[in-house]
Structures are given as structure tokens and as C-alpha cells.
PDB file of N, CA and C in Angstrom:
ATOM      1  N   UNK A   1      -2.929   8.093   1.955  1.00  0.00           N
ATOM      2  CA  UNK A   1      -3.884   7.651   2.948  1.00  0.00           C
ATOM      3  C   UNK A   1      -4.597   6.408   2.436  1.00  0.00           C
ATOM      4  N   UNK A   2      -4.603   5.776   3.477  1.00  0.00           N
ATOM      5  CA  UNK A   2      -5.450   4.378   3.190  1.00  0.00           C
ATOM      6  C   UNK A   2      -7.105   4.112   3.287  1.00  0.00           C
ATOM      7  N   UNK A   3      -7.808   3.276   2.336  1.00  0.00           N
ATOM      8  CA  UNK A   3      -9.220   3.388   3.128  1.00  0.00           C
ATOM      9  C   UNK A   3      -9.315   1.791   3.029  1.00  0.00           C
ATOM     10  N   UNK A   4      -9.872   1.095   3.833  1.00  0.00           N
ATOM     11  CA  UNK A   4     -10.282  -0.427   3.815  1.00  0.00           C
ATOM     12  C   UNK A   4     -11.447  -0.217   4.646  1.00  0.00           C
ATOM     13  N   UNK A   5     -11.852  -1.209   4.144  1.00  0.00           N
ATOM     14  CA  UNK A   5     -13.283  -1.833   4.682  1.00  0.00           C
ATOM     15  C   UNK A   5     -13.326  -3.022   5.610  1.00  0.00           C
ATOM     16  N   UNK A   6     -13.609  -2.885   6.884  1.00  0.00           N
ATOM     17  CA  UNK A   6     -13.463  -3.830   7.695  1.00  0.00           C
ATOM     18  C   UNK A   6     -14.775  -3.921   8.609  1.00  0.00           C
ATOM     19  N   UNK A   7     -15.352  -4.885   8.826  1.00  0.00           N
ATOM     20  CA  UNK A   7     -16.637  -4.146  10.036  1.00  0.00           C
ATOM     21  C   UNK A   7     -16.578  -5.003  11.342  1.00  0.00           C
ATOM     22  N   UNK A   8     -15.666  -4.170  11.921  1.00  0.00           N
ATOM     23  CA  UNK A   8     -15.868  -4.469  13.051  1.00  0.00           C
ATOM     24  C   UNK A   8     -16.576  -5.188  13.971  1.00  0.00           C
ATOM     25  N   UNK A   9     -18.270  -4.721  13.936  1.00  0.00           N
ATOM     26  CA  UNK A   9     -19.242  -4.824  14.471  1.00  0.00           C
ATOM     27  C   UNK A   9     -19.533  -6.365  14.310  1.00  0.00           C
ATOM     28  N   UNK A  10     -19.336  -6.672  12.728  1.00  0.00           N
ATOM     29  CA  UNK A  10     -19.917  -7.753  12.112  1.00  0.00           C
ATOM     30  C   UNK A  10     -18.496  -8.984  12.846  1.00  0.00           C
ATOM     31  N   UNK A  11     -17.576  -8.675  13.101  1.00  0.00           N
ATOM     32  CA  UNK A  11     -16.623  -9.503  13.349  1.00  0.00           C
ATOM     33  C   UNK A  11     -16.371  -9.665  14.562  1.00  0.00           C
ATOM     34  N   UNK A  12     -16.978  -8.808  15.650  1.00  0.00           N
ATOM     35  CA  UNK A  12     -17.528  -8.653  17.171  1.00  0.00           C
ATOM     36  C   UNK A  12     -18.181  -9.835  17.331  1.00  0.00           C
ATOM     37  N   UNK A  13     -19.495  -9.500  16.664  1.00  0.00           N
ATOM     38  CA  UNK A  13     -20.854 -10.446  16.678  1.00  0.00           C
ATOM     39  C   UNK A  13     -20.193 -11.985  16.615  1.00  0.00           C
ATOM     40  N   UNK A  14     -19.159 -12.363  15.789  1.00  0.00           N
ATOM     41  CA  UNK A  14     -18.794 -13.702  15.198  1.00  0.00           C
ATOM     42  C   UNK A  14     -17.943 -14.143  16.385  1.00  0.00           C
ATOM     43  N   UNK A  15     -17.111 -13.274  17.022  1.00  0.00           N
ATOM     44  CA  UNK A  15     -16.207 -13.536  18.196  1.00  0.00           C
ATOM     45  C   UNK A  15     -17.150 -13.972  19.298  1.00  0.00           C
ATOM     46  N   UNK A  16     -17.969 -13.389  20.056  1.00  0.00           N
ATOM     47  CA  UNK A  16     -18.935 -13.034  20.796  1.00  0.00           C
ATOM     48  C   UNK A  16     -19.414 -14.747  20.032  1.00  0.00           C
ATOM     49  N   UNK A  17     -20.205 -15.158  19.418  1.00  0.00           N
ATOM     50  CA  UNK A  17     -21.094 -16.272  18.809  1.00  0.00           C
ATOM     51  C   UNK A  17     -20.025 -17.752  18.859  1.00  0.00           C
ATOM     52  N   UNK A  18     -18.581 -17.794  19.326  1.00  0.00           N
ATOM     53  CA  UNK A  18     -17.803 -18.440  19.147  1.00  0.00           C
ATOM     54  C   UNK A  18     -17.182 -18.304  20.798  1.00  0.00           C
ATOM     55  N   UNK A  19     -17.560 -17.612  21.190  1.00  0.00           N
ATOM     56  CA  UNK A  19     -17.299 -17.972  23.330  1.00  0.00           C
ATOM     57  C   UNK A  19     -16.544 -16.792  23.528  1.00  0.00           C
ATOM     58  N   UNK A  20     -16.535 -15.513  22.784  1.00  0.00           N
ATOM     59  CA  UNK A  20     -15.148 -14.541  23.274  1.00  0.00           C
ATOM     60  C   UNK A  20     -16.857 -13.529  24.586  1.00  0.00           C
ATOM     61  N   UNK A  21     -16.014 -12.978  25.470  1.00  0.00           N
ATOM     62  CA  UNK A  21     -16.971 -11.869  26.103  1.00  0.00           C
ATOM     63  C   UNK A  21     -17.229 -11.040  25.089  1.00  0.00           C
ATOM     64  N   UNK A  22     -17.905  -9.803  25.520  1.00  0.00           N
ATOM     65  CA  UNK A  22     -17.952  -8.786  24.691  1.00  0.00           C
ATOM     66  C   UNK A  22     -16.380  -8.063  24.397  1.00  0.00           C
ATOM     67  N   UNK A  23     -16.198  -7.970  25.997  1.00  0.00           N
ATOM     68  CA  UNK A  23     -14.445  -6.959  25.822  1.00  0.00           C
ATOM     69  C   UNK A  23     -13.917  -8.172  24.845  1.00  0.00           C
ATOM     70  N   UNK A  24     -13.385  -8.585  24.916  1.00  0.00           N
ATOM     71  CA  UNK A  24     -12.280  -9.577  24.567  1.00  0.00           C
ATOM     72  C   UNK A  24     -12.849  -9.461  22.794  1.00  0.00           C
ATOM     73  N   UNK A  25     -14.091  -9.799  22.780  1.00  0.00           N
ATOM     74  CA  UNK A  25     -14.320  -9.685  21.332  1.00  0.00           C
ATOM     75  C   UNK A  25     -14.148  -8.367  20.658  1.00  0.00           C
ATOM     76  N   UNK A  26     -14.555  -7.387  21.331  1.00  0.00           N
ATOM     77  CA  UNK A  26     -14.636  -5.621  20.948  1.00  0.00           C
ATOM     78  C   UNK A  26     -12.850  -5.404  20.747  1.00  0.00           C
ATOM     79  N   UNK A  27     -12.391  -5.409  21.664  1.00  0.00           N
ATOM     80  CA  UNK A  27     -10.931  -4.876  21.413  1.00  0.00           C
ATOM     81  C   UNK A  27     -10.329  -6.124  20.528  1.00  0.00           C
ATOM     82  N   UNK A  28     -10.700  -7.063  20.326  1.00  0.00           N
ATOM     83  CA  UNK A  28      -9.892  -7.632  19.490  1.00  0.00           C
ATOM     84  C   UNK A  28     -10.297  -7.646  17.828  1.00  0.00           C
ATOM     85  N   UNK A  29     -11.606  -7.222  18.198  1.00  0.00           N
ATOM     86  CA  UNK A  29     -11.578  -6.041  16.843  1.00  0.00           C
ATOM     87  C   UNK A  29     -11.532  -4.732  16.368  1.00  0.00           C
ATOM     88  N   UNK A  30     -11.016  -4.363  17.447  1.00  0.00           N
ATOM     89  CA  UNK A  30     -10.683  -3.082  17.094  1.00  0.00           C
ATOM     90  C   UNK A  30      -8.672  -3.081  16.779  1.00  0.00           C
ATOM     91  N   UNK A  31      -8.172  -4.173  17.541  1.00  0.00           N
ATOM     92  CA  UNK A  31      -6.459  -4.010  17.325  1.00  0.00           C
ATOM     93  C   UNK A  31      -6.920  -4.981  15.600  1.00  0.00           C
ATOM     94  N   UNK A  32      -7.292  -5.998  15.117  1.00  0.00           N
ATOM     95  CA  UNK A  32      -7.404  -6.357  14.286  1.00  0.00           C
ATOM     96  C   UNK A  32      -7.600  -5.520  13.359  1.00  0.00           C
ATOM     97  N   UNK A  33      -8.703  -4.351  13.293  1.00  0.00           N
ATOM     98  CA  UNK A  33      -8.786  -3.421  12.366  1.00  0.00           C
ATOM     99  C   UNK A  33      -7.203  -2.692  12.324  1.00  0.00           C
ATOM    100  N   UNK A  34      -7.352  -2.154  13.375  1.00  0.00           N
ATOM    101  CA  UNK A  34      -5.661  -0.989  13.599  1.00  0.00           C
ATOM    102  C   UNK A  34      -4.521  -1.412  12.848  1.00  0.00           C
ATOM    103  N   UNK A  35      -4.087  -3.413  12.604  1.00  0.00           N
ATOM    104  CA  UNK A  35      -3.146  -4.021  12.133  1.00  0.00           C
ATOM    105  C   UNK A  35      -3.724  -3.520  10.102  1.00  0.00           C
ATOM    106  N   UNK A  36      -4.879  -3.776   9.775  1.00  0.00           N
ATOM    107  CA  UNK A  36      -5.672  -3.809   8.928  1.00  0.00           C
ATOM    108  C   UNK A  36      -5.010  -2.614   8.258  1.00  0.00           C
ATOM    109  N   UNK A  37      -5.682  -1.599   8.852  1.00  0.00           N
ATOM    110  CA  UNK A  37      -5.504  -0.558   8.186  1.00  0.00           C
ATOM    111  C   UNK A  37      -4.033   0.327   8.158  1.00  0.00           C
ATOM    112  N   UNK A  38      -3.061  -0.413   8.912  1.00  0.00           N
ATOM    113  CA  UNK A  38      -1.533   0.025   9.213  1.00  0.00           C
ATOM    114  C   UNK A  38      -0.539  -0.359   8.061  1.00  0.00           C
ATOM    115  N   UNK A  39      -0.744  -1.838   7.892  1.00  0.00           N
ATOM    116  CA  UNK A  39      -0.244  -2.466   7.118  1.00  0.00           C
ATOM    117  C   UNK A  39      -0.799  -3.197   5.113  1.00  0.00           C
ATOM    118  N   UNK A  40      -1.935  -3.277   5.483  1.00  0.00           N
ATOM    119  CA  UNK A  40      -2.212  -3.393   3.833  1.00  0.00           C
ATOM    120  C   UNK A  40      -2.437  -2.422   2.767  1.00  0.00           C
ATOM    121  N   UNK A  41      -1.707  -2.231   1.790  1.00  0.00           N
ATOM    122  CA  UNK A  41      -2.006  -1.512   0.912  1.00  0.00           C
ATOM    123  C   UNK A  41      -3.119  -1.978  -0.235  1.00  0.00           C
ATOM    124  N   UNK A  42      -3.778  -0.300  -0.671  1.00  0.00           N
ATOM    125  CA  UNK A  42      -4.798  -0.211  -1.060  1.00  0.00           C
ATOM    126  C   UNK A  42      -5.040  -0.183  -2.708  1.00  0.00           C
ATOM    127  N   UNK A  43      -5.496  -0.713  -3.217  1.00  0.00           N
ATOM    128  CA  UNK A  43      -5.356  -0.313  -4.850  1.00  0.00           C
ATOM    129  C   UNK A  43      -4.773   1.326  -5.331  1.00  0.00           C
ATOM    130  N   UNK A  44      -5.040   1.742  -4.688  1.00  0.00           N
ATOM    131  CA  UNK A  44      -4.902   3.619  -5.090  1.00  0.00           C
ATOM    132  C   UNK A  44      -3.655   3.669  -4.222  1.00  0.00           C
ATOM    133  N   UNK A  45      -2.952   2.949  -3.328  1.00  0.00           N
ATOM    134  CA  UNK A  45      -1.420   3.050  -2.622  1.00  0.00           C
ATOM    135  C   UNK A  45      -0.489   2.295  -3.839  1.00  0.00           C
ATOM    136  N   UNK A  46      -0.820   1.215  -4.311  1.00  0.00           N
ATOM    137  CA  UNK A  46      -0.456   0.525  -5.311  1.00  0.00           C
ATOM    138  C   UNK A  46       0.067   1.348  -6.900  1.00  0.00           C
ATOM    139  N   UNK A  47      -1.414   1.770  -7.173  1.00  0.00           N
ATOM    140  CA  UNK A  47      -1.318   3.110  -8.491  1.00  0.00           C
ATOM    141  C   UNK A  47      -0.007   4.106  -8.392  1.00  0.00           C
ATOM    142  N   UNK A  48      -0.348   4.517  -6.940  1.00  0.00           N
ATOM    143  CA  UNK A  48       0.337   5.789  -7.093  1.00  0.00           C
ATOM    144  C   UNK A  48       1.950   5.159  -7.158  1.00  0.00           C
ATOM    145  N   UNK A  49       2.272   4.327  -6.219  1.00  0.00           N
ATOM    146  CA  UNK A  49       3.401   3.678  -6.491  1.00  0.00           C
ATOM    147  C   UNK A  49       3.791   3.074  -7.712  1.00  0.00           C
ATOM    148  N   UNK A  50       2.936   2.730  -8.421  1.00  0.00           N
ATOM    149  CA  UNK A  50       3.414   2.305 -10.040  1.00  0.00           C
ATOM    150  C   UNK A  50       3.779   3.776 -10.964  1.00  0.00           C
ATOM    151  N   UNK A  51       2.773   4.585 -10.262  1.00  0.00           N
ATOM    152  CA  UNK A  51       2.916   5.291 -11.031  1.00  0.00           C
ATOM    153  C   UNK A  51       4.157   6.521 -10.773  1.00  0.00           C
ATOM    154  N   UNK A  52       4.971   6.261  -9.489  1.00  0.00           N
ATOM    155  CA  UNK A  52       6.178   7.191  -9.100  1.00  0.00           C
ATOM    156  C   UNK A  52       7.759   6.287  -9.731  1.00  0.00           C
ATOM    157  N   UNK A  53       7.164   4.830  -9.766  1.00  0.00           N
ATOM    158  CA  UNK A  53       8.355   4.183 -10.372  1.00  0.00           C
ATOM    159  C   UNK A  53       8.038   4.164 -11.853  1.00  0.00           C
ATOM    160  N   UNK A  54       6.961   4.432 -12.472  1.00  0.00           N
ATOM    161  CA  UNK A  54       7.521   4.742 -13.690  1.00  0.00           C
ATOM    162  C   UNK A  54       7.720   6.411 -14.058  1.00  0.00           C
ATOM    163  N   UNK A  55       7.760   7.062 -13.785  1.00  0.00           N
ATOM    164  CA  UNK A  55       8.527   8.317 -13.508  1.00  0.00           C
ATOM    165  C   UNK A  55       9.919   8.666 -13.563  1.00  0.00           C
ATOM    166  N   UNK A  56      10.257   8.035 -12.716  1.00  0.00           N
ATOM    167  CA  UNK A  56      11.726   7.513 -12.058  1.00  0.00           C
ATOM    168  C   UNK A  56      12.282   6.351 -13.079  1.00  0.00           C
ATOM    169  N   UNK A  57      11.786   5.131 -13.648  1.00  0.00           N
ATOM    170  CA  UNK A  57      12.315   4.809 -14.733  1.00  0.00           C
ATOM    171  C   UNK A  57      12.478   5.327 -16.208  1.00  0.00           C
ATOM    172  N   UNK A  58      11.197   6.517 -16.288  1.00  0.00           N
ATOM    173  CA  UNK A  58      11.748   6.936 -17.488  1.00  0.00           C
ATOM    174  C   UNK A  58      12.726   8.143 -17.457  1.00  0.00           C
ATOM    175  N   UNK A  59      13.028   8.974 -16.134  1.00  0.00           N
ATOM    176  CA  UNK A  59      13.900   9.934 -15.713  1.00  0.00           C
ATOM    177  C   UNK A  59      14.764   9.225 -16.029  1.00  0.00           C
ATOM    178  N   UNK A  60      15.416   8.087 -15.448  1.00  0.00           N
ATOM    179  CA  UNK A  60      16.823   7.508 -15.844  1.00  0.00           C
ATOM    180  C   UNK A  60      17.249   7.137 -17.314  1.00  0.00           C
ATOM    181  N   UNK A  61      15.737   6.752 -17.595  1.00  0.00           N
ATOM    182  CA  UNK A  61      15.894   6.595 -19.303  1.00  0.00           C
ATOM    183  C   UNK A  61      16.397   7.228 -20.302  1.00  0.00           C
ATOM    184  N   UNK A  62      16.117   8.255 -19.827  1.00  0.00           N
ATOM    185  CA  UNK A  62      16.021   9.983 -20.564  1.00  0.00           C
ATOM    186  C   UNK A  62      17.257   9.841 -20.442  1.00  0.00           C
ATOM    187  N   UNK A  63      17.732  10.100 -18.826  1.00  0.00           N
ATOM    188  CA  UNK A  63      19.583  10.796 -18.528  1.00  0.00           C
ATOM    189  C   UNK A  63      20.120   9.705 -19.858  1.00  0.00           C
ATOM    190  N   UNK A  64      19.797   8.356 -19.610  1.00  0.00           N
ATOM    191  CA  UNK A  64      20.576   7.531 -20.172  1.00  0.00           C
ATOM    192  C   UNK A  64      20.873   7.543 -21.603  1.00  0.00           C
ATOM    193  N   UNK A  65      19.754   7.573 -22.353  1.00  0.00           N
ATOM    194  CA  UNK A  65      20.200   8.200 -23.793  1.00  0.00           C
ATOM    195  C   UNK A  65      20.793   9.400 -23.857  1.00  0.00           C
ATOM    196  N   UNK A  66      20.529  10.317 -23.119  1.00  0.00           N
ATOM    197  CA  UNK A  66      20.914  11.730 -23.277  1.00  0.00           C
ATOM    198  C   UNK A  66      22.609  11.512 -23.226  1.00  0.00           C
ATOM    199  N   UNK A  67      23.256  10.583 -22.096  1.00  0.00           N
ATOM    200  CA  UNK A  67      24.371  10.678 -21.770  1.00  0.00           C
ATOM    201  C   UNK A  67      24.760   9.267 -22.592  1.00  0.00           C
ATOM    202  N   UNK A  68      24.653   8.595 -23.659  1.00  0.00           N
ATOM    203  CA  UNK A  68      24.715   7.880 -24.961  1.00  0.00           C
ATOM    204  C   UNK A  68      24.838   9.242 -25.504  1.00  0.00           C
ATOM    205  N   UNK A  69      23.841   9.886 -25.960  1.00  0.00           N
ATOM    206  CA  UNK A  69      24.263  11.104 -27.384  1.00  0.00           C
ATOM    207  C   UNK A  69      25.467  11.624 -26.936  1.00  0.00           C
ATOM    208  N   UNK A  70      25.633  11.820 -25.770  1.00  0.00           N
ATOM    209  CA  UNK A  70      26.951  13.084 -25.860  1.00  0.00           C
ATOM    210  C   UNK A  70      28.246  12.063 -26.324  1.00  0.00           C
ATOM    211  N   UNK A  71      28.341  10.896 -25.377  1.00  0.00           N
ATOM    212  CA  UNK A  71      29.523   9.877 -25.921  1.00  0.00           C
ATOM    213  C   UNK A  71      29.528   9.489 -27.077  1.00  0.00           C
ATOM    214  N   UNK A  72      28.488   9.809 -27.724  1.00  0.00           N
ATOM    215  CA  UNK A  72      28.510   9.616 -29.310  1.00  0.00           C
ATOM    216  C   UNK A  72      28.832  10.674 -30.220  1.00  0.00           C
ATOM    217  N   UNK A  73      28.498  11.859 -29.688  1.00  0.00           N
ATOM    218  CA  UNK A  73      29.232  12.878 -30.507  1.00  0.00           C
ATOM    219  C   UNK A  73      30.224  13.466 -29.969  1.00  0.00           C
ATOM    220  N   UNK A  74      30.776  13.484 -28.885  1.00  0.00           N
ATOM    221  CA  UNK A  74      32.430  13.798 -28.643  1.00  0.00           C
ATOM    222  C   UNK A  74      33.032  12.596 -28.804  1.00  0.00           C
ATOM    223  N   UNK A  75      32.814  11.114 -29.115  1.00  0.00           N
ATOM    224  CA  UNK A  75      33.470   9.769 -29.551  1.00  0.00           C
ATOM    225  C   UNK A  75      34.392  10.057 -30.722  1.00  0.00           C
ATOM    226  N   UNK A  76      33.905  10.975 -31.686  1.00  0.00           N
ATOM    227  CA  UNK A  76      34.282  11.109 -33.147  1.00  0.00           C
ATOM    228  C   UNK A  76      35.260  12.040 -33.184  1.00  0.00           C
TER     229      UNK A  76
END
């Protein structure tokens, strides 16, 4: 799950102060947030993903020496 910080309200006010109506400014910060929070990842989405690929690289690591020792001792 994602959390970002976006304020709406504050980015209403700026639309609205720049010629948008209220609607036009309101929903276009509210789909702006929706894109926001759909698509950017979060420091803690980031972590956990570093932290499932190194998992997964040292799983292969492991097989990989493991399956080095055996070709090394049935080699002989």
C-alpha cells in the first residue's frame, strides 16, 4: 500500500487563483491526486522491493554454489 502526500485543497486554491472554476479546479485535483497515488512509488514500495530482489539473488546464489559443489565432487 501506498501513502503520498498531496493536498488537494492547497492545489484547488492555486487552480481557482489562475482562472480554473471551482469544478474544473476540484476534479482536476482530485484525478491529479488518483494518477498520484496509482502510479508513484513510495520509499517503503521501493525497500520492500530491494528487499524481495535481494532474497531472490541470494536464493540463486545459494542453488548456484550448491550446484558448483556437487559438479565438483562427482567431477573426480
Amino acid at each position: 500500500m501506498t501513502t503520498t502526500t498531496f493536498d488537494t485543497l492547497a492545489y484547488a486554491k492555486k487552480m481557482k487563483a489562475a482562472g480554473f472554476t471551482d469544478q474544473q479546479a476540484e476534479v482536476q485535483a482530485e484525478a491529479f491526486f488518483e494518477v498520484i497515488d496509482e502510479k508513484l512509488s513510495t520509499k517503503r514500495d521501493l525497500e520492500v522491493l530491494t528487499y524481495k530482489l535481494t532474497i531472490r539473488l541470494g536464493s540463486m546464489l545459494g542453488a548456484a554454489v550448491g550446484m558448483i559443489a556437487i559438479l565438483i565432487k562427482f567431477g573426480h
